[in-house]
Structure formats: C-alpha cells, structure tokens
Protein backbone atom coordinates (compact mmCIF):
# COMPACT_ATOMS: atom_id res chain seq x y z
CA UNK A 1 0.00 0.00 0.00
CA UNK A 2 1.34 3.53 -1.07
CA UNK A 3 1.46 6.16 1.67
CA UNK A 4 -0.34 8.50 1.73
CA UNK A 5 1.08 12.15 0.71
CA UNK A 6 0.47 15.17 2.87
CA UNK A 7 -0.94 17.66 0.06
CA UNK A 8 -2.32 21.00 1.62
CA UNK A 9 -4.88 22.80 -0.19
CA UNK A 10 -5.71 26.41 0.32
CA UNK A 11 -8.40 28.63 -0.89
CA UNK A 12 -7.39 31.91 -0.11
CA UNK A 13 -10.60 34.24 -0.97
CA UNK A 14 -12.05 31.43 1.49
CA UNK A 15 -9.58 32.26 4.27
CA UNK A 16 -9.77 36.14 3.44
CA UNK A 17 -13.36 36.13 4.16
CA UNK A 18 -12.97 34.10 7.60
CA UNK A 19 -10.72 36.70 8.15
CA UNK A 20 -12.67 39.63 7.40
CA UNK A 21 -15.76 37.66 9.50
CA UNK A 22 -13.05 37.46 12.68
CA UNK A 23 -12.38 41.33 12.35
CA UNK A 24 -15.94 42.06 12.38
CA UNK A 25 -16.97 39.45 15.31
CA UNK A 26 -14.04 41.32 17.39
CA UNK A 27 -15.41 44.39 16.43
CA UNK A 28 -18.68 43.43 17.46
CA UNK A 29 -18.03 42.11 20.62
CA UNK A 30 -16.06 45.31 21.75
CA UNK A 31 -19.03 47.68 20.63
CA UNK A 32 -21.56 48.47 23.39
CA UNK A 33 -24.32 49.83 21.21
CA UNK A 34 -26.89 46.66 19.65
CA UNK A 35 -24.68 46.41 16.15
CA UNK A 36 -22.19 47.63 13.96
CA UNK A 37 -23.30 50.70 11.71
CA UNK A 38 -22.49 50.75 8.38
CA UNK A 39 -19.93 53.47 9.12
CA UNK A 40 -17.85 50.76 11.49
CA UNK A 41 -18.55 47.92 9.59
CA UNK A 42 -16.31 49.79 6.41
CA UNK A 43 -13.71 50.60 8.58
CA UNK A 44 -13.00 47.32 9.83
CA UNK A 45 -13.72 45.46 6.48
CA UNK A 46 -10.98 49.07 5.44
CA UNK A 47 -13.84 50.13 2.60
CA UNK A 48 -14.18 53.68 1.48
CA UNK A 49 -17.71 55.30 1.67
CA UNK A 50 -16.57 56.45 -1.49
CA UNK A 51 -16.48 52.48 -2.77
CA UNK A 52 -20.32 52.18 -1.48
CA UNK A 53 -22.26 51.80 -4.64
CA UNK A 54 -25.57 54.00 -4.11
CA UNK A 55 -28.35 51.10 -3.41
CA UNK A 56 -26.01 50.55 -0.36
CA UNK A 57 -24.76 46.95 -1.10
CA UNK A 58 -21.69 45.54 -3.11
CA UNK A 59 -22.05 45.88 -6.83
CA UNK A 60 -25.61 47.00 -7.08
CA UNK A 61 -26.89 44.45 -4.82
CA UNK A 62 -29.61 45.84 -2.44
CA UNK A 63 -29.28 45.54 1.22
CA UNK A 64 -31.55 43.43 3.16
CA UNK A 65 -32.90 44.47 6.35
C-alpha cells in the first residue's frame, strides 16, 4: 500500500473572508451599542464610503434588512 502524501490545499478568498468575518466578530463584541453601523462595519472590512455603490450593497446588490 502507497502512503499517503500530505498535500495542503488552500483557498485563499475562502480564508480572506474568515478573516474579514473574525475582524468584524471582534469588532462586534467590543461595541456596546446593539450592532455595527455601516460606518464601522467599512472601517474594519478598510472600505471607502466612497467604494459604497448607491443602493447601499456591493455591486448594485440591495441591502436586506
């Protein structure tokens, strides 16, 4: 029987968003109002306002309340 080979596969947009889903957790938990506003959710995710598109959501895609 062949051993078996220690390959490690990474999907890195995969691990960026855990990342980015960390950041805002941490954010969260250190914020005493009931959730993040918009405002603090860009600067931890480091967005511009300027980036927002004008329905509010990433390219065009309308927010959901």
């Amino acid at each position: 029987m062949a051993p078996l080979s220690m390959t490690t596969v990474q999907d890195h947009v995969a691990l960026a968003e855990i990342e980015l889903c960390g950041e805002l957790m941490i954010a969260a938990s250190a914020t005493e109002a009931e959730r993040l506003s918009p405002d603090r959710i860009d600067e931890v995710l480091k967005v511009s306002a300027a980036a927002r598109t004008p329905s509010g959501g990433p390219s065009g895609t309308p927010l959901t309340p």
